[in-house]
PDB file of N, CA and C in Angstrom:
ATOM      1  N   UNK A   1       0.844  -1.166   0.000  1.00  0.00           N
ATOM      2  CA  UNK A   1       0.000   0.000   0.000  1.00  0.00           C
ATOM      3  C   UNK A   1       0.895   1.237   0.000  1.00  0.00           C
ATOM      4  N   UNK A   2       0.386   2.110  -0.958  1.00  0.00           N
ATOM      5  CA  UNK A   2       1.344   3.521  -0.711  1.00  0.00           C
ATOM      6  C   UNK A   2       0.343   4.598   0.100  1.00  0.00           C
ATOM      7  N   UNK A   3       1.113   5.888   0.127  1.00  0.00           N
ATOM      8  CA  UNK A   3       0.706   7.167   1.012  1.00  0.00           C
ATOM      9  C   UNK A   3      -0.956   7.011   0.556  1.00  0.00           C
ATOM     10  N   UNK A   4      -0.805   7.323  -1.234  1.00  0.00           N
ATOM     11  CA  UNK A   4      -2.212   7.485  -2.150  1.00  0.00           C
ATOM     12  C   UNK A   4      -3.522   6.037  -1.854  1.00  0.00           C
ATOM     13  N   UNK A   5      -3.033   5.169  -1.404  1.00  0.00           N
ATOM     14  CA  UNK A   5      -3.563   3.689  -1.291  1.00  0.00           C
ATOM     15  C   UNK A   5      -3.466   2.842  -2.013  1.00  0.00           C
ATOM     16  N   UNK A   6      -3.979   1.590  -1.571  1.00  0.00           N
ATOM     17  CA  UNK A   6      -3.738   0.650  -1.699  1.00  0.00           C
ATOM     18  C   UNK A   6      -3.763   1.063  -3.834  1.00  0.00           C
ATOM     19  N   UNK A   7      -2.220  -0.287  -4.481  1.00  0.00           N
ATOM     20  CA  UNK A   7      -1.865  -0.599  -5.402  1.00  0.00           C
ATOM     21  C   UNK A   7      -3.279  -1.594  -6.238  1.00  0.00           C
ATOM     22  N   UNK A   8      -3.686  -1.279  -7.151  1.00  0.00           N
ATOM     23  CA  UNK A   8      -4.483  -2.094  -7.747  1.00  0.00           C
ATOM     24  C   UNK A   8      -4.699  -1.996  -9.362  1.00  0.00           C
ATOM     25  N   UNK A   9      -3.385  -2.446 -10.098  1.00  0.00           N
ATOM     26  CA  UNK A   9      -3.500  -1.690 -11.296  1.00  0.00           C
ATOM     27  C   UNK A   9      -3.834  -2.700 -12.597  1.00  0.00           C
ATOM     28  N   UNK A  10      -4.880  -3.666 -12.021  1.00  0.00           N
ATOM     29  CA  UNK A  10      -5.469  -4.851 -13.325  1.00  0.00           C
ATOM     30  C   UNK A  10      -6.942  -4.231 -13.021  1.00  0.00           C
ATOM     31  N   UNK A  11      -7.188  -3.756 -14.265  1.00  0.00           N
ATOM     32  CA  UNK A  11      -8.748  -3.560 -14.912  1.00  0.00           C
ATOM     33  C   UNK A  11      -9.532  -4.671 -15.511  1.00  0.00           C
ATOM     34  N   UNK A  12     -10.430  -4.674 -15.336  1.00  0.00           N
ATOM     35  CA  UNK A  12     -11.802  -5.642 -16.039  1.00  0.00           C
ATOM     36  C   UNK A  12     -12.883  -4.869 -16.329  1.00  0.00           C
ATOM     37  N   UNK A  13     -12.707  -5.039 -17.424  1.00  0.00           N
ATOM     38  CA  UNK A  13     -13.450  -3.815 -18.915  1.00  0.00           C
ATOM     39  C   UNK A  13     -14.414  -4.481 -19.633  1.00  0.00           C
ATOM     40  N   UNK A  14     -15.369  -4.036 -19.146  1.00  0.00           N
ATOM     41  CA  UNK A  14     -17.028  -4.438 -19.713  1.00  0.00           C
ATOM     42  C   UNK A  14     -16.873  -4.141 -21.797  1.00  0.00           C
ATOM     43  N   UNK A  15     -16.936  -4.540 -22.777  1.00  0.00           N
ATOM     44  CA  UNK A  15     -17.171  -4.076 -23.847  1.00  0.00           C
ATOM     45  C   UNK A  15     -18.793  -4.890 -24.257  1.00  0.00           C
ATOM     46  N   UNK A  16     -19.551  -3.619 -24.879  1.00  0.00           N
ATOM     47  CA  UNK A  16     -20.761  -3.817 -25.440  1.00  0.00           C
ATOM     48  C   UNK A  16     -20.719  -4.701 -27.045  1.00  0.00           C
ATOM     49  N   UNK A  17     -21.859  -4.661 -27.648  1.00  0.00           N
ATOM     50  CA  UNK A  17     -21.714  -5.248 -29.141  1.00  0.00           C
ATOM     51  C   UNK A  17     -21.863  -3.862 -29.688  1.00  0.00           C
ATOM     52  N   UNK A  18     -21.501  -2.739 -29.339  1.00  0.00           N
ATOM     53  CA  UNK A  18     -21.594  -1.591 -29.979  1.00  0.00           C
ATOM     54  C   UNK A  18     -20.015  -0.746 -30.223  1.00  0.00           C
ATOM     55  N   UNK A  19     -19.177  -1.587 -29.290  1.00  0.00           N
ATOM     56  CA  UNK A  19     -17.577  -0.906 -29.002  1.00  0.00           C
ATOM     57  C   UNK A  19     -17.396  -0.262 -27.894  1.00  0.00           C
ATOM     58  N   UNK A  20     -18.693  -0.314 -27.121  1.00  0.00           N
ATOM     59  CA  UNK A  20     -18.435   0.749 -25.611  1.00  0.00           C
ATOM     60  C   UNK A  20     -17.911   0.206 -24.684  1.00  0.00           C
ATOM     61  N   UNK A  21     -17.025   0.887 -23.929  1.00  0.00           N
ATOM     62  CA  UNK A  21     -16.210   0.002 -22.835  1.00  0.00           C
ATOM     63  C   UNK A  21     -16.464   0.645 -21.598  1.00  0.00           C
ATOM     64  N   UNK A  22     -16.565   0.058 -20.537  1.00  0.00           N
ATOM     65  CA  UNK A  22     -17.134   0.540 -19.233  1.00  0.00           C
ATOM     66  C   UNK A  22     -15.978  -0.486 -18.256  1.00  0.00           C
ATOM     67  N   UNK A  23     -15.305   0.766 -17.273  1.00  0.00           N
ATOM     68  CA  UNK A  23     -14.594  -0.290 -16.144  1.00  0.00           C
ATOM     69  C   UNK A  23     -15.760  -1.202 -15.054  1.00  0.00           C
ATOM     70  N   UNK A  24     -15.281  -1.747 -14.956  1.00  0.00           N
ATOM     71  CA  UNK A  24     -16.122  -2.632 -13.901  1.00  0.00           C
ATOM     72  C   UNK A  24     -15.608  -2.818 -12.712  1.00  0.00           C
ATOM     73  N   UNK A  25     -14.373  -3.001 -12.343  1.00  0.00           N
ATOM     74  CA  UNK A  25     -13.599  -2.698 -11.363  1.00  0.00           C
ATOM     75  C   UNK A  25     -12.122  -2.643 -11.971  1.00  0.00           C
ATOM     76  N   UNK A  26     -11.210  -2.399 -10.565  1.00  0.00           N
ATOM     77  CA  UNK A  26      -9.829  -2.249 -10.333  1.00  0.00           C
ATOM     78  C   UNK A  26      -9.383  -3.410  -9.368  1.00  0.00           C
ATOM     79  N   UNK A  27      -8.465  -4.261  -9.604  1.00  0.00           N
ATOM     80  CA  UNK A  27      -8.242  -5.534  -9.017  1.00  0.00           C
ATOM     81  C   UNK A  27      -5.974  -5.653  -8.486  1.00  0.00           C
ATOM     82  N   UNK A  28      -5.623  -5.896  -7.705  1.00  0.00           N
ATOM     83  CA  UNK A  28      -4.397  -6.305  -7.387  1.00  0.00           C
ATOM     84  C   UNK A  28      -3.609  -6.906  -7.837  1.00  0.00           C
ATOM     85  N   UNK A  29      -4.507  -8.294  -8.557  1.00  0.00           N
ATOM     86  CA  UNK A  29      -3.755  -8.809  -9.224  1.00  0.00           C
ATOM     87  C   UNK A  29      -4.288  -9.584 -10.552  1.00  0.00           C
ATOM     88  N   UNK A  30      -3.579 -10.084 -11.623  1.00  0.00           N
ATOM     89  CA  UNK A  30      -4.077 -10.349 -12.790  1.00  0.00           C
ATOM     90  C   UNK A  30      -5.414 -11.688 -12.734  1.00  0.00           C
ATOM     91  N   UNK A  31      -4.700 -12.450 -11.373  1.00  0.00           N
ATOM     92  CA  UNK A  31      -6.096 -13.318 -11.075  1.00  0.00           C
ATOM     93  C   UNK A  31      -6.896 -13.303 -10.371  1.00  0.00           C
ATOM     94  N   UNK A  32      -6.873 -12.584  -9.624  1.00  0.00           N
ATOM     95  CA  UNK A  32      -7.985 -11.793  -9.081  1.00  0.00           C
ATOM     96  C   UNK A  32      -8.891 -11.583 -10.190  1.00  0.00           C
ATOM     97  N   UNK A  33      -8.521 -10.383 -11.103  1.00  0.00           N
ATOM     98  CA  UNK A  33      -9.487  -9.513 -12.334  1.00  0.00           C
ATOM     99  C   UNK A  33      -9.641 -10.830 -12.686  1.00  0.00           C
ATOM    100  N   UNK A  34      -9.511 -12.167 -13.714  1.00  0.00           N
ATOM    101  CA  UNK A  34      -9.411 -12.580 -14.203  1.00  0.00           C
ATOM    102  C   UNK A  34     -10.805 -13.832 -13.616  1.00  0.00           C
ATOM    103  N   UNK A  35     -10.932 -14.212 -12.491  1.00  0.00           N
ATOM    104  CA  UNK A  35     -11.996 -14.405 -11.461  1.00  0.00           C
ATOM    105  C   UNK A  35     -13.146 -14.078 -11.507  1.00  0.00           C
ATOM    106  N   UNK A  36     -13.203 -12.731 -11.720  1.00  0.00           N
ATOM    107  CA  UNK A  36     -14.159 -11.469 -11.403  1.00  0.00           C
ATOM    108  C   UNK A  36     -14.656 -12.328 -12.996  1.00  0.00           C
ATOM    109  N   UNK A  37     -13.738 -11.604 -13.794  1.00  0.00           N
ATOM    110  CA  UNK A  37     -14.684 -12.175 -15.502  1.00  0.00           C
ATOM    111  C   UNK A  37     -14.864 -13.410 -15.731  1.00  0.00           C
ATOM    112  N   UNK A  38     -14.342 -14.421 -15.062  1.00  0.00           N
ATOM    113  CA  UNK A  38     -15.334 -15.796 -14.926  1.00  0.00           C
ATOM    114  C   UNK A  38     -16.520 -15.685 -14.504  1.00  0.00           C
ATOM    115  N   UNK A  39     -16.459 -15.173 -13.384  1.00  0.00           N
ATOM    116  CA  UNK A  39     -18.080 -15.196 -12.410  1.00  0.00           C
ATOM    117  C   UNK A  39     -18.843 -14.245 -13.651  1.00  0.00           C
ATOM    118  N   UNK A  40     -18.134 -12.697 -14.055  1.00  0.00           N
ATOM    119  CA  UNK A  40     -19.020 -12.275 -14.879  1.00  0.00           C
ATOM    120  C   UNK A  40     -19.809 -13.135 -16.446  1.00  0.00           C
ATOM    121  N   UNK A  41     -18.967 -13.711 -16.671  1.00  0.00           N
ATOM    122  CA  UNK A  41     -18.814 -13.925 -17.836  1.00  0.00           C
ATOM    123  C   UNK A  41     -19.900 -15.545 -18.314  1.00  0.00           C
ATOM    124  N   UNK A  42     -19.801 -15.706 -16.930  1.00  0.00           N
ATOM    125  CA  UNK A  42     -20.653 -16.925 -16.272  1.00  0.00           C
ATOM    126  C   UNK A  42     -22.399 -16.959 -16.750  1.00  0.00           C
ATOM    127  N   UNK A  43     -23.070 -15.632 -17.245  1.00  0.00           N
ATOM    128  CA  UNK A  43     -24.492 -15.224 -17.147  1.00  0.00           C
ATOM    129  C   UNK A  43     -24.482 -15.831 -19.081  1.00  0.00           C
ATOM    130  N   UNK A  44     -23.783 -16.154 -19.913  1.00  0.00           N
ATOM    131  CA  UNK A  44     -23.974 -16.270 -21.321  1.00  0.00           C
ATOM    132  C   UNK A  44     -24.928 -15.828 -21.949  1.00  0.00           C
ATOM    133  N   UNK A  45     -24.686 -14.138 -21.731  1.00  0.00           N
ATOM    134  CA  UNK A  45     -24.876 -13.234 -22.649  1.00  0.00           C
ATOM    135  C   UNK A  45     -23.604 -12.730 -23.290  1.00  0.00           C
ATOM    136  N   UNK A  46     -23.684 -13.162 -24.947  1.00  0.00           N
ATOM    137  CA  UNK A  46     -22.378 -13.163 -25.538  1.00  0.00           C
ATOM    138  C   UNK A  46     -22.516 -11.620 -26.404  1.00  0.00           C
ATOM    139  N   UNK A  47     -23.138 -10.757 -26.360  1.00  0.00           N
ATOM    140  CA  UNK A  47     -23.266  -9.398 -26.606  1.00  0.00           C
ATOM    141  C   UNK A  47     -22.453  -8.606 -25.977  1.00  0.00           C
ATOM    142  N   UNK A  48     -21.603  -9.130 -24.698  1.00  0.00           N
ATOM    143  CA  UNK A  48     -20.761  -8.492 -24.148  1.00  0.00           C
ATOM    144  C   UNK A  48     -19.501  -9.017 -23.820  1.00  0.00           C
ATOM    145  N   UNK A  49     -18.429  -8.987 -23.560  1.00  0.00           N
ATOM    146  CA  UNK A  49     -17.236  -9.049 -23.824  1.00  0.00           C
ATOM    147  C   UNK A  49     -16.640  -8.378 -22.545  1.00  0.00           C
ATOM    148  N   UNK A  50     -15.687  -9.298 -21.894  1.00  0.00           N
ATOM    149  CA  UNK A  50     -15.222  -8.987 -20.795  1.00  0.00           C
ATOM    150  C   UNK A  50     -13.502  -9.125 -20.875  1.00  0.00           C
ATOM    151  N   UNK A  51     -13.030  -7.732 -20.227  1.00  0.00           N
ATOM    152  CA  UNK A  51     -11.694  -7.787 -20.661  1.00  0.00           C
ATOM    153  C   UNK A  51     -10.891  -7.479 -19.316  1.00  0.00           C
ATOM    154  N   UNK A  52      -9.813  -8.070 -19.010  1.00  0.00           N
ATOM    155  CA  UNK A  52      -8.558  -7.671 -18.374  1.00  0.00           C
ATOM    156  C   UNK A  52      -7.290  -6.874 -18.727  1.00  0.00           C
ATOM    157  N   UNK A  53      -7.106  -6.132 -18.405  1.00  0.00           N
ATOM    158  CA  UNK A  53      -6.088  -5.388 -18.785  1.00  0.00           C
ATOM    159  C   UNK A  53      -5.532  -4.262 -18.000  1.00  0.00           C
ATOM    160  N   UNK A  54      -3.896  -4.045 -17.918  1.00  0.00           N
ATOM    161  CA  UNK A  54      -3.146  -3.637 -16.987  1.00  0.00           C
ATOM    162  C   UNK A  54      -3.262  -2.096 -16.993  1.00  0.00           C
ATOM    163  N   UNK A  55      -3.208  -1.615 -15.917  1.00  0.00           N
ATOM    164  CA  UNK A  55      -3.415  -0.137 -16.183  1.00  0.00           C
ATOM    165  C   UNK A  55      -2.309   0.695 -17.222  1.00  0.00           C
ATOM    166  N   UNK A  56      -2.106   1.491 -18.126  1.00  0.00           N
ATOM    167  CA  UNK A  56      -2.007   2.121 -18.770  1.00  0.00           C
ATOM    168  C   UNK A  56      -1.382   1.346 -20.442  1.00  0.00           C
ATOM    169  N   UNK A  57      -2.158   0.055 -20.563  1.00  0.00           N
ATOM    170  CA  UNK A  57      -1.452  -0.687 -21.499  1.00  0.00           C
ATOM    171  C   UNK A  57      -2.380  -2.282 -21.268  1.00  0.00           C
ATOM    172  N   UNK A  58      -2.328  -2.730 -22.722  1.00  0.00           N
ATOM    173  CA  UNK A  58      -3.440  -3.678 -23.061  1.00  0.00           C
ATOM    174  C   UNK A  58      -2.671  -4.935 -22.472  1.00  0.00           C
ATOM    175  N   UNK A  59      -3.632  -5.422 -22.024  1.00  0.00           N
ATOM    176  CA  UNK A  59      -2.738  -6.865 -20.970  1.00  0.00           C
ATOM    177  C   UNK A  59      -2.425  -8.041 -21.782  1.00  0.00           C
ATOM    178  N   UNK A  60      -1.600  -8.648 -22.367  1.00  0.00           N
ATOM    179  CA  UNK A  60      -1.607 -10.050 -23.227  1.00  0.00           C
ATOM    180  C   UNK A  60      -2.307 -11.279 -22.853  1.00  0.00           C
TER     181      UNK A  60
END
């Protein structure tokens, strides 16, 4: 944790079937986020698209 708080720099990024992207949360670590979009990803509605990726740069 720093002065600013706690470190959490893996995103999980909602994308629509339209191109819109919405954060969904901020996560610690890559499996953590990666968790989160199982459980999300879990409802099979395939109109949406669930993404991980590192803060300031697309995650591989």
């Amino acid at each position: 944790m720093t002065d600013s708080g706690p470190v959490l720099p893996w995103l999980v990024i909602r994308q629509d079937e339209n191109g819109n992207r919405y954060r969904v949360g901020r996560y610690a670590t890559r499996t953590e986020a990666e968790k989160v979009v199982g459980r999300l990803d879990g409802d099979g509605d395939r109109r949406r698209l669930y993404i991980v990726e590192r803060m300031g740069r697309a995650a591989s």
